[in-house]
N, C-alpha and C. Protein backbone atom coordinates (compact mmCIF):
# COMPACT_ATOMS: atom_id res chain seq x y z
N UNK A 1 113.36 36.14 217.74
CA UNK A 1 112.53 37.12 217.06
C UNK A 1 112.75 37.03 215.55
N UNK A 2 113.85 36.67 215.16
CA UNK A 2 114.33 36.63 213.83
C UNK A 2 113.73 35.38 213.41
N UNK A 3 113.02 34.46 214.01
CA UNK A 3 113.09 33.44 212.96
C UNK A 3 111.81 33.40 213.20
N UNK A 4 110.56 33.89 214.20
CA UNK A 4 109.36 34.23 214.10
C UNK A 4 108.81 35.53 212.88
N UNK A 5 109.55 36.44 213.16
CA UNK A 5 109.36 37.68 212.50
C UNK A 5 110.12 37.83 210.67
N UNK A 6 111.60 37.83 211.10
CA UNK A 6 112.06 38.03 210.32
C UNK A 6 112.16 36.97 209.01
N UNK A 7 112.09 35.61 208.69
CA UNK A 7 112.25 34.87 207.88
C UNK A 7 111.23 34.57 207.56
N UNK A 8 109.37 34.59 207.82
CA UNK A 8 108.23 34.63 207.44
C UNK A 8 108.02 35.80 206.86
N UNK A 9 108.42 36.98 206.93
CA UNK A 9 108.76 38.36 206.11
C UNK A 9 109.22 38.39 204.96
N UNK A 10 110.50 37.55 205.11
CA UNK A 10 111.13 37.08 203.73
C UNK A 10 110.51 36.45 202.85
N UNK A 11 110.19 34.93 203.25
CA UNK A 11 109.64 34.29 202.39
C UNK A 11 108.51 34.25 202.36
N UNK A 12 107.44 35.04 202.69
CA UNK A 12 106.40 35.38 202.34
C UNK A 12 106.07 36.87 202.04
N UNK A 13 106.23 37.48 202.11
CA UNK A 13 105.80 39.02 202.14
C UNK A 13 107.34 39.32 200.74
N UNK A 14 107.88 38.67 200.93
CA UNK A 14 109.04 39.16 199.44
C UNK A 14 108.65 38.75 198.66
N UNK A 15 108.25 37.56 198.23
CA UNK A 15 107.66 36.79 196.96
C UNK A 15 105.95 37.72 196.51
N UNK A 16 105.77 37.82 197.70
CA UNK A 16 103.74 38.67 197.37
C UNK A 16 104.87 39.57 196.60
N UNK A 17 105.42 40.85 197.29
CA UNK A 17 105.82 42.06 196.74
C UNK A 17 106.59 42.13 195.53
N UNK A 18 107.22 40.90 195.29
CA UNK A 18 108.01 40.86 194.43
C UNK A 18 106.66 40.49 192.98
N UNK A 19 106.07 39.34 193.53
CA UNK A 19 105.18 38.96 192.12
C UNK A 19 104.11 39.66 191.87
N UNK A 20 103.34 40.78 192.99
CA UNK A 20 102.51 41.16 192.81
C UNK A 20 102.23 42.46 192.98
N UNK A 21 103.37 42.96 193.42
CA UNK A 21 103.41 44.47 193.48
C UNK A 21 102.96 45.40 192.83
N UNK A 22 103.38 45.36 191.42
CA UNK A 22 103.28 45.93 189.89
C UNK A 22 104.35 46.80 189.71
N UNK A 23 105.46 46.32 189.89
CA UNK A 23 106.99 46.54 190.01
C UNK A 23 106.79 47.84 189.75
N UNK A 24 106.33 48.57 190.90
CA UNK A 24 106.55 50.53 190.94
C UNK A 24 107.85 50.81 191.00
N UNK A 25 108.94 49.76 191.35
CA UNK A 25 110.23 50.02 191.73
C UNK A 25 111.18 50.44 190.86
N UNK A 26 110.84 50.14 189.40
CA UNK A 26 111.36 50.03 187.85
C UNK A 26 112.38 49.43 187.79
N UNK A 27 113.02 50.22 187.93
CA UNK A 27 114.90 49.90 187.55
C UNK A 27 115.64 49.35 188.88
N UNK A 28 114.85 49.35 190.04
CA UNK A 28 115.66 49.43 191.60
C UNK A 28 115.11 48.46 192.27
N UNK A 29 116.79 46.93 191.47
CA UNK A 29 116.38 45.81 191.75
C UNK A 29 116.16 45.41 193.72
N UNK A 30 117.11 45.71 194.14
CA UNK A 30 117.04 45.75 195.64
C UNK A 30 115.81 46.08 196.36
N UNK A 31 115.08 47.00 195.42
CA UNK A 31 113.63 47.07 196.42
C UNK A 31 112.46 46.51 195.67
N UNK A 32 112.75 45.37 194.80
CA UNK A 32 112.02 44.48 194.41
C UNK A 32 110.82 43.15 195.13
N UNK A 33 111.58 43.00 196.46
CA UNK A 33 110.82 42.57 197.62
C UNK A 33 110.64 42.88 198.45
N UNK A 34 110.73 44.51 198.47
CA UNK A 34 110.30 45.46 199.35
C UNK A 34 108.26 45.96 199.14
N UNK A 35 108.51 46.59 200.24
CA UNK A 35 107.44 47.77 200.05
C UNK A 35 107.04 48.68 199.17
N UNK A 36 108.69 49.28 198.80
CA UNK A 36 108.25 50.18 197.83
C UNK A 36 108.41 49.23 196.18
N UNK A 37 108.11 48.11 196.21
CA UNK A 37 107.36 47.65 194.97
C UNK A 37 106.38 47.74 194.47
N UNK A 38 105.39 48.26 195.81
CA UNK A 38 104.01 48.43 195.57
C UNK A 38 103.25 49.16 194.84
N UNK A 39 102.69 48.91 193.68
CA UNK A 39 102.02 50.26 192.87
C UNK A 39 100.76 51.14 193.92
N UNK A 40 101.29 52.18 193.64
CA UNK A 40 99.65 53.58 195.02
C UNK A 40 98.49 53.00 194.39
N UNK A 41 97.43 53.00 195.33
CA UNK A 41 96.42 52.26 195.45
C UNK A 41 96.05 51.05 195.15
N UNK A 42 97.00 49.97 195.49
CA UNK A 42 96.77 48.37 195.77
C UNK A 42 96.47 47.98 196.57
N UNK A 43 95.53 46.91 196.63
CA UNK A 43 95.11 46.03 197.61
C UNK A 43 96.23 45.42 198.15
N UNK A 44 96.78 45.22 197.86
CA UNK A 44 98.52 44.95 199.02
C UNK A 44 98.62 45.25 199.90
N UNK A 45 98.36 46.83 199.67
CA UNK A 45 98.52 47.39 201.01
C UNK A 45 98.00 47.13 202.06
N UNK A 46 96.66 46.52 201.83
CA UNK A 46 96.10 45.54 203.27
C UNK A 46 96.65 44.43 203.87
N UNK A 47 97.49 43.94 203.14
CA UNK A 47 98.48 42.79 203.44
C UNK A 47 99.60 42.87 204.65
N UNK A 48 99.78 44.59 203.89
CA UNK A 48 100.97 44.96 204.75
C UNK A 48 100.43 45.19 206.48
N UNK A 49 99.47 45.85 206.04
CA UNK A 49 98.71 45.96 207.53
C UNK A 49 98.37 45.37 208.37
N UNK A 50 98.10 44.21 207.88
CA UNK A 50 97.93 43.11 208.71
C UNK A 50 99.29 42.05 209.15
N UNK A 51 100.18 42.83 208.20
CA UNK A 51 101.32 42.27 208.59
C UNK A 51 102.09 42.88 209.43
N UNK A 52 101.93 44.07 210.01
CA UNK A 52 101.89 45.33 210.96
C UNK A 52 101.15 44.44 212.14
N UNK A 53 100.07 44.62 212.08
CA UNK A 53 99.44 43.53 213.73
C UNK A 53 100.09 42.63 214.04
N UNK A 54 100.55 41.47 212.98
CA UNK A 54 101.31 40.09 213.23
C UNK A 54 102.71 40.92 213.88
N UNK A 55 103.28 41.47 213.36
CA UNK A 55 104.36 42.10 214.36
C UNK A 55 104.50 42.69 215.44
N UNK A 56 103.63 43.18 215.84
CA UNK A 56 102.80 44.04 217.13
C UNK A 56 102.76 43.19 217.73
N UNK A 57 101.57 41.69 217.85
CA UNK A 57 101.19 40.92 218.25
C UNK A 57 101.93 39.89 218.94
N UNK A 58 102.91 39.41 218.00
CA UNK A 58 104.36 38.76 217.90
C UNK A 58 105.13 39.22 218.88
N UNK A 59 105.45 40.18 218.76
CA UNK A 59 106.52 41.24 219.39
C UNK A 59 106.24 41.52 221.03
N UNK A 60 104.69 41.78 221.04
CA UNK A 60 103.94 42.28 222.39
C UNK A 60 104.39 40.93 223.36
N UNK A 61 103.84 39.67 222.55
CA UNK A 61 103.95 38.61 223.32
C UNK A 61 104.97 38.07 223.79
N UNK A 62 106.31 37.80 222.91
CA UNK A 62 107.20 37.66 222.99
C UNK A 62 108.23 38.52 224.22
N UNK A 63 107.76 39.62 224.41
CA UNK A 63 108.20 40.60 225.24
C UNK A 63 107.48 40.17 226.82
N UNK A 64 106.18 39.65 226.65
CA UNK A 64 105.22 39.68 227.91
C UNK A 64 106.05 38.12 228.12
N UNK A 65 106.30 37.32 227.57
CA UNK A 65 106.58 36.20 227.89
C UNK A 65 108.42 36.27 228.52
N UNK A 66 109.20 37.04 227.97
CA UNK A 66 110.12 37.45 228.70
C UNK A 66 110.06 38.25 230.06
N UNK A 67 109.32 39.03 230.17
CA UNK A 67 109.56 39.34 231.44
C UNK A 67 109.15 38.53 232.11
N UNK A 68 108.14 38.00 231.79
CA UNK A 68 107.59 36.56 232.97
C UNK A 68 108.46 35.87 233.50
N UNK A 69 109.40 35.23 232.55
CA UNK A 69 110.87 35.03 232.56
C UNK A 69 111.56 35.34 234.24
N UNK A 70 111.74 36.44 232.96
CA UNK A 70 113.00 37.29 233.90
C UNK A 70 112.72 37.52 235.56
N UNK A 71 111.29 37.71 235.92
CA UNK A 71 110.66 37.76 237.01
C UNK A 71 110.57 36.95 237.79
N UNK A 72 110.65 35.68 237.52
CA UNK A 72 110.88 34.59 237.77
C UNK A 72 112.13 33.72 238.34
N UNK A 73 112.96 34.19 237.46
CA UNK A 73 114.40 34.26 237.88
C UNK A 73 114.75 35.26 238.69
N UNK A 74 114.24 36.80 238.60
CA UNK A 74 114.85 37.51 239.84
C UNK A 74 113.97 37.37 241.32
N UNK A 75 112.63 36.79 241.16
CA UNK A 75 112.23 36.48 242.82
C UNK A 75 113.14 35.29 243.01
N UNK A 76 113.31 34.48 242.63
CA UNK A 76 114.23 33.43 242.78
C UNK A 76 115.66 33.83 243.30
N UNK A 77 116.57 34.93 242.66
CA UNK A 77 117.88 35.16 242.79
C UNK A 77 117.49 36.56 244.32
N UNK A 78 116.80 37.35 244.47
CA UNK A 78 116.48 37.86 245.88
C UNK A 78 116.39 37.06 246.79
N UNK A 79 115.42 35.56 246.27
CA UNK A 79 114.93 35.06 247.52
C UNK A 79 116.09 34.30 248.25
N UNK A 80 117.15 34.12 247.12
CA UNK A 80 118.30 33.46 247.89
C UNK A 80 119.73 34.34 248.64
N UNK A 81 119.20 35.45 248.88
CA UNK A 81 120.01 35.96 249.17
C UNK A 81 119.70 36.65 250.34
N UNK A 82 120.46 37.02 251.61
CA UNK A 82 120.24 37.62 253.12
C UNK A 82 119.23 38.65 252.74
N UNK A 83 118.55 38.90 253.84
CA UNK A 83 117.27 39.80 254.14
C UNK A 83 118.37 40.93 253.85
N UNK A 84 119.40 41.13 254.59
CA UNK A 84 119.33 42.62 254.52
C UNK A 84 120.11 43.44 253.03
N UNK A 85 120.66 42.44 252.13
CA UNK A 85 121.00 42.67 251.23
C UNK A 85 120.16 42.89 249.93
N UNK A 86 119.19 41.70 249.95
CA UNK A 86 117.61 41.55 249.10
C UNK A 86 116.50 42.60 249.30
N UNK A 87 117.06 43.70 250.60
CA UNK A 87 116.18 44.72 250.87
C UNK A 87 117.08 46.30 250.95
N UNK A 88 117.86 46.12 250.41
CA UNK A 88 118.76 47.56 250.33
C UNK A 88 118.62 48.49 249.32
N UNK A 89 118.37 49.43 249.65
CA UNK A 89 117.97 50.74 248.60
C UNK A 89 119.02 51.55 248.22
N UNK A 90 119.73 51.85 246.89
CA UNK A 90 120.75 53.03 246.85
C UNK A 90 119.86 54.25 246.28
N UNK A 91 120.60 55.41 247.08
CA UNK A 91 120.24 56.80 247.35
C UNK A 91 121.26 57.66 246.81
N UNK A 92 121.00 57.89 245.77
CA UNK A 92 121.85 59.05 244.92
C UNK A 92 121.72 60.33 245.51
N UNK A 93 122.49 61.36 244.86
CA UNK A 93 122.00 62.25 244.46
C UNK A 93 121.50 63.11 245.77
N UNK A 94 122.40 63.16 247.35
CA UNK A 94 122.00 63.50 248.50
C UNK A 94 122.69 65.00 248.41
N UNK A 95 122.30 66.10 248.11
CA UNK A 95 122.87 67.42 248.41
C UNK A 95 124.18 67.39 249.25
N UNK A 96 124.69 67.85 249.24
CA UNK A 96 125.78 68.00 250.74
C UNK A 96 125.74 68.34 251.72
N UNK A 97 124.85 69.18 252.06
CA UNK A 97 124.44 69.69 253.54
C UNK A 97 123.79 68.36 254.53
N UNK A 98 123.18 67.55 253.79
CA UNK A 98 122.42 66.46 254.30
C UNK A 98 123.50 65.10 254.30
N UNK A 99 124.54 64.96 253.84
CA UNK A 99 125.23 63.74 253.90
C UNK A 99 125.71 63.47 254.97
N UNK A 100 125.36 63.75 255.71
CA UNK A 100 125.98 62.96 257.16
C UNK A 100 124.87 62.02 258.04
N UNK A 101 125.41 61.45 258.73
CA UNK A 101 124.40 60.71 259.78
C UNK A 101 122.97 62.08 260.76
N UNK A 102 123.73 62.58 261.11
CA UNK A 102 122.83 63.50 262.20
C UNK A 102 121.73 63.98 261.20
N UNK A 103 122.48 65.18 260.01
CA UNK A 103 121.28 65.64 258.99
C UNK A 103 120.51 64.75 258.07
N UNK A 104 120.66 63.51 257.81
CA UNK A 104 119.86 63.20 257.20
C UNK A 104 118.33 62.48 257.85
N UNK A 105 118.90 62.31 259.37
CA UNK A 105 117.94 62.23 260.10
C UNK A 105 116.84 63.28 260.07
């Protein structure tokens, strides 16, 4: 995620903010390739927004493509394992009157 997201952030979106911001930041070098470099009412700000979707977008997929993953690997790790273990349910949370064999029938 860091090297999709985070280092195209840097070196692109720091250099815009930094050269084109209209250094609203004044004196406050650290947020020089930030956001709040931005002078109120710049066209920048559409930049940012769309740099908002690319992260959404990024992020959504990246996530949909992991569970695919992961899903993949766990029908796989059930399927190798005994029926009656790959099909067992835990049941919390049974009152006490009902914990026995007879009452929970």
């Amino acid at each position: 995620t860091l090297l999709v997201i985070g280092i195209p952030m840097l070196c692109v979106m720091g250099p815009v903010n930094y050269f084109f911001g209209g250094h609203a930041a004044g004196e406050d070098r650290l947020s020089y390739l930030s956001y709040g470099n931005i002078q109120m009412r710049s066209d920048l700000f559409w930049a940012h927004a769309f740099v908002v979707w690319y992260v959404v977008l990024v992020t959504t997929t990246m996530t949909h493509y992991a569970m695919r993953s992961f899903m993949a690997r766990r029908k796989k790790w059930l399927s190798s394992m005994s029926e009656l273990r790959a099909n067992t349910v835990l049941v919390e949370s049974i009152p006490d009157e009902f914990q026995s064999e007879d009452k929970l029938r």
